[in-house]
N, C-alpha and C. Protein backbone atom coordinates (compact mmCIF):
# COMPACT_ATOMS: atom_id res chain seq x y z
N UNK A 1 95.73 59.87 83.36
CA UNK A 1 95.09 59.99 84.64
C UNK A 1 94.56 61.39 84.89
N UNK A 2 94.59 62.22 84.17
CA UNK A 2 93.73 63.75 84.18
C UNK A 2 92.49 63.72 84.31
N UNK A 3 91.83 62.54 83.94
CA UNK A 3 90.53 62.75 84.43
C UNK A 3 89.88 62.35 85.57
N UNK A 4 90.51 61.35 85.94
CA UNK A 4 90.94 60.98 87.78
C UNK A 4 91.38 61.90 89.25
N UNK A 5 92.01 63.21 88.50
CA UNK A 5 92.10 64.00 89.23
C UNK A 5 91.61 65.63 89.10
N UNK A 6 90.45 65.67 90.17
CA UNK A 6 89.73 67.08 90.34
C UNK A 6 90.44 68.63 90.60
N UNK A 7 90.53 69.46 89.53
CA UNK A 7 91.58 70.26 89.27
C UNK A 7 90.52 71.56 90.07
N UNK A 8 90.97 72.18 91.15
CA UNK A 8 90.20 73.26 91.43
C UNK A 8 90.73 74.55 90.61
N UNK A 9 89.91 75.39 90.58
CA UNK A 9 90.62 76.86 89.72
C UNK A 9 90.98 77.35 90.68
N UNK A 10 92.53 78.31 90.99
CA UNK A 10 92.92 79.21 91.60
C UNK A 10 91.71 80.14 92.00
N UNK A 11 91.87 80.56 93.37
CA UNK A 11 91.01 82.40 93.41
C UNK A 11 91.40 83.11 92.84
N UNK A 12 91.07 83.66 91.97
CA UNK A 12 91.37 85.28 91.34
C UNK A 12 91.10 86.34 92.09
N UNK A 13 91.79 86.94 92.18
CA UNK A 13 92.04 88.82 93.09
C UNK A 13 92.54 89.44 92.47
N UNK A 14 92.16 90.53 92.72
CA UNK A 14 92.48 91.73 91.77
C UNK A 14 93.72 91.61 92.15
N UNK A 15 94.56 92.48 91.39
CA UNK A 15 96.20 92.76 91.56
C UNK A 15 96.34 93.53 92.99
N UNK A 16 97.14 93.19 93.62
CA UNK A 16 96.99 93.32 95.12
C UNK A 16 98.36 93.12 95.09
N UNK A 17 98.82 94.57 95.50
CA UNK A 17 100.41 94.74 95.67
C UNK A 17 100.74 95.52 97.08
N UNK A 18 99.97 96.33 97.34
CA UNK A 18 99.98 97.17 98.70
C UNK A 18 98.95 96.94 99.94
N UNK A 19 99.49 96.67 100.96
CA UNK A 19 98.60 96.43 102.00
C UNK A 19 97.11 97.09 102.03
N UNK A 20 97.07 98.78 101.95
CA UNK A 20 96.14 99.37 101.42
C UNK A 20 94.82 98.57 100.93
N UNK A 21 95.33 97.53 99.82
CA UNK A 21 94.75 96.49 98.81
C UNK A 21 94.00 95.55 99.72
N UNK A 22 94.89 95.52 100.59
CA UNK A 22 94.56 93.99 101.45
C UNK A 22 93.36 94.71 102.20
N UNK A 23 93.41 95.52 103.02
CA UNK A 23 92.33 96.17 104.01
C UNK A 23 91.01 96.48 102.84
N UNK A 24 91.26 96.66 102.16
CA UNK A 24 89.76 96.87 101.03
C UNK A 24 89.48 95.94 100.98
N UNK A 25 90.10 94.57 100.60
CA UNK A 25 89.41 93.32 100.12
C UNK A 25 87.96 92.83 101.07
N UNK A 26 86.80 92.35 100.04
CA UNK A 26 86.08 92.60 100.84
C UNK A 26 86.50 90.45 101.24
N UNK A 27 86.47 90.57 102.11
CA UNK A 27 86.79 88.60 102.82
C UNK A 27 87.01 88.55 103.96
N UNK A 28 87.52 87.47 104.64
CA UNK A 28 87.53 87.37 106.31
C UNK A 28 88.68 87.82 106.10
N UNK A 29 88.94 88.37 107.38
CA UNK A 29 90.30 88.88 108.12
C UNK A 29 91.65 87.94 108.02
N UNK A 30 91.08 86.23 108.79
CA UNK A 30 92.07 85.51 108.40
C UNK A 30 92.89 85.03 106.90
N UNK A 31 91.61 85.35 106.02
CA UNK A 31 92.40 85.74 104.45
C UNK A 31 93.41 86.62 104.21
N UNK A 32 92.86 87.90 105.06
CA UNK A 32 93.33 89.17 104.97
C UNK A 32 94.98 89.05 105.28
N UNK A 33 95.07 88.63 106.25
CA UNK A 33 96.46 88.11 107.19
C UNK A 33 96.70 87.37 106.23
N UNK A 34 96.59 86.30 105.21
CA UNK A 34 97.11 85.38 104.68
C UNK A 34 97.89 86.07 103.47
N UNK A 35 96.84 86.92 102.98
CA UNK A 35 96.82 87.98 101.80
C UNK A 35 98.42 89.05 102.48
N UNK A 36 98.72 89.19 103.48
CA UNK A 36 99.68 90.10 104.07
C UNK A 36 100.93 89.56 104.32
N UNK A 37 100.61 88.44 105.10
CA UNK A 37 102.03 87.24 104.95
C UNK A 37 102.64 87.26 103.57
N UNK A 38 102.03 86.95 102.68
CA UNK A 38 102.65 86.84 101.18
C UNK A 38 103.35 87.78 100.73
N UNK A 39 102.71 89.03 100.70
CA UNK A 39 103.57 89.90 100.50
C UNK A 39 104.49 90.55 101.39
N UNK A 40 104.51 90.17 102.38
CA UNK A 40 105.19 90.57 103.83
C UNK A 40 106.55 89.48 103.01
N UNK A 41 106.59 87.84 102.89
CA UNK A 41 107.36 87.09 102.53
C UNK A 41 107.81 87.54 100.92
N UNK A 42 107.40 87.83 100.02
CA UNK A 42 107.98 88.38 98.66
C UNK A 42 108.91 89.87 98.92
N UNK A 43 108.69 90.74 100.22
CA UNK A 43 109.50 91.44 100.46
C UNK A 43 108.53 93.04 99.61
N UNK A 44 107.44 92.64 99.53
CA UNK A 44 106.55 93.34 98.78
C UNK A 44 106.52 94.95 99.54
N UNK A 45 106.29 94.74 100.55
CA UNK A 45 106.06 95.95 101.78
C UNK A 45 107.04 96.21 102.67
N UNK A 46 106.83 97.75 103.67
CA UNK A 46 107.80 97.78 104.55
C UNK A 46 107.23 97.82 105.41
N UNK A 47 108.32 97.79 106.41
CA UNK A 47 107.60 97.51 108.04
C UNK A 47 107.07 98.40 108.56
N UNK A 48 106.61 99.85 108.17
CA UNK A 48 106.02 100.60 108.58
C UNK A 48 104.28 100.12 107.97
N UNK A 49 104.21 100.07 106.46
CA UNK A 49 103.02 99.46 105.86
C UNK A 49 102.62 98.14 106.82
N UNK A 50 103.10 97.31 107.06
CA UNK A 50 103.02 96.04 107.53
C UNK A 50 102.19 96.32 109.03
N UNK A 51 102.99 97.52 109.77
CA UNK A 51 102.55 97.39 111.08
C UNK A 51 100.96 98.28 110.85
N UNK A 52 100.91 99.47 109.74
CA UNK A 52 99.78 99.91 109.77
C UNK A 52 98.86 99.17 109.72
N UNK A 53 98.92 98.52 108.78
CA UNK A 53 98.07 97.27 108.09
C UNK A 53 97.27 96.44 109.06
N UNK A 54 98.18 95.96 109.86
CA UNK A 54 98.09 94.98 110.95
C UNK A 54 97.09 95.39 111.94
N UNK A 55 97.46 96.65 112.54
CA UNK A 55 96.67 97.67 113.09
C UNK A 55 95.21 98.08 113.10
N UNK A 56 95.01 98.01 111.36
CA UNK A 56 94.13 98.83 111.13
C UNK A 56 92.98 97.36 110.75
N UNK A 57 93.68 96.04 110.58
CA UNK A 57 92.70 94.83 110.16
C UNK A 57 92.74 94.82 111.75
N UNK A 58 93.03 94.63 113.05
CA UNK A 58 92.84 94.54 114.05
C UNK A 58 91.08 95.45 114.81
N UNK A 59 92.06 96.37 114.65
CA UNK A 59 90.48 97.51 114.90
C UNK A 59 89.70 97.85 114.30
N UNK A 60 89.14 96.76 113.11
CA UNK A 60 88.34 96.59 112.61
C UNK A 60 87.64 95.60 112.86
N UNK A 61 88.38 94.01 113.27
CA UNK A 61 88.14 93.08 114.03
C UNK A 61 87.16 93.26 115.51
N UNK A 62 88.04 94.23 115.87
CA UNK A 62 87.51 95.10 117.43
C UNK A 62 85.82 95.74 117.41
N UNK A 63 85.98 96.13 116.53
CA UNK A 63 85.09 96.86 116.21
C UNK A 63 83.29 96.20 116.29
């Protein structure tokens, strides 16, 4: 049945380990946040990174 079912390819992103990463990416914001959750949940970042982050995709939003 493999050919019955439509296999999409993953997105590829660059290696994206630091929030830093996330605010460069060039994509929507709500990616961006999605892109931050993950590593927010793997324990990737700290809560100081997290709140900059947050901050800085905000007032850019604003902007």
């Amino acid at each position: 049945m493999e050919g019955a079912e439509s296999k999409v390819p993953p997105v590829q992103f660059p290696d994206i380990k630091r929030p830093e990463d996330v605010v460069q990416m060039i994509m929507k914001d709500e990616l961006k946040f999605g892109v931050l959750i993950g590593l927010i949940e793997v324990g990737e970042v700290s809560n100081r990174e997290v709140v900059n982050t947050i901050l800085h995709l905000v007032s850019l939003s604003l902007a």
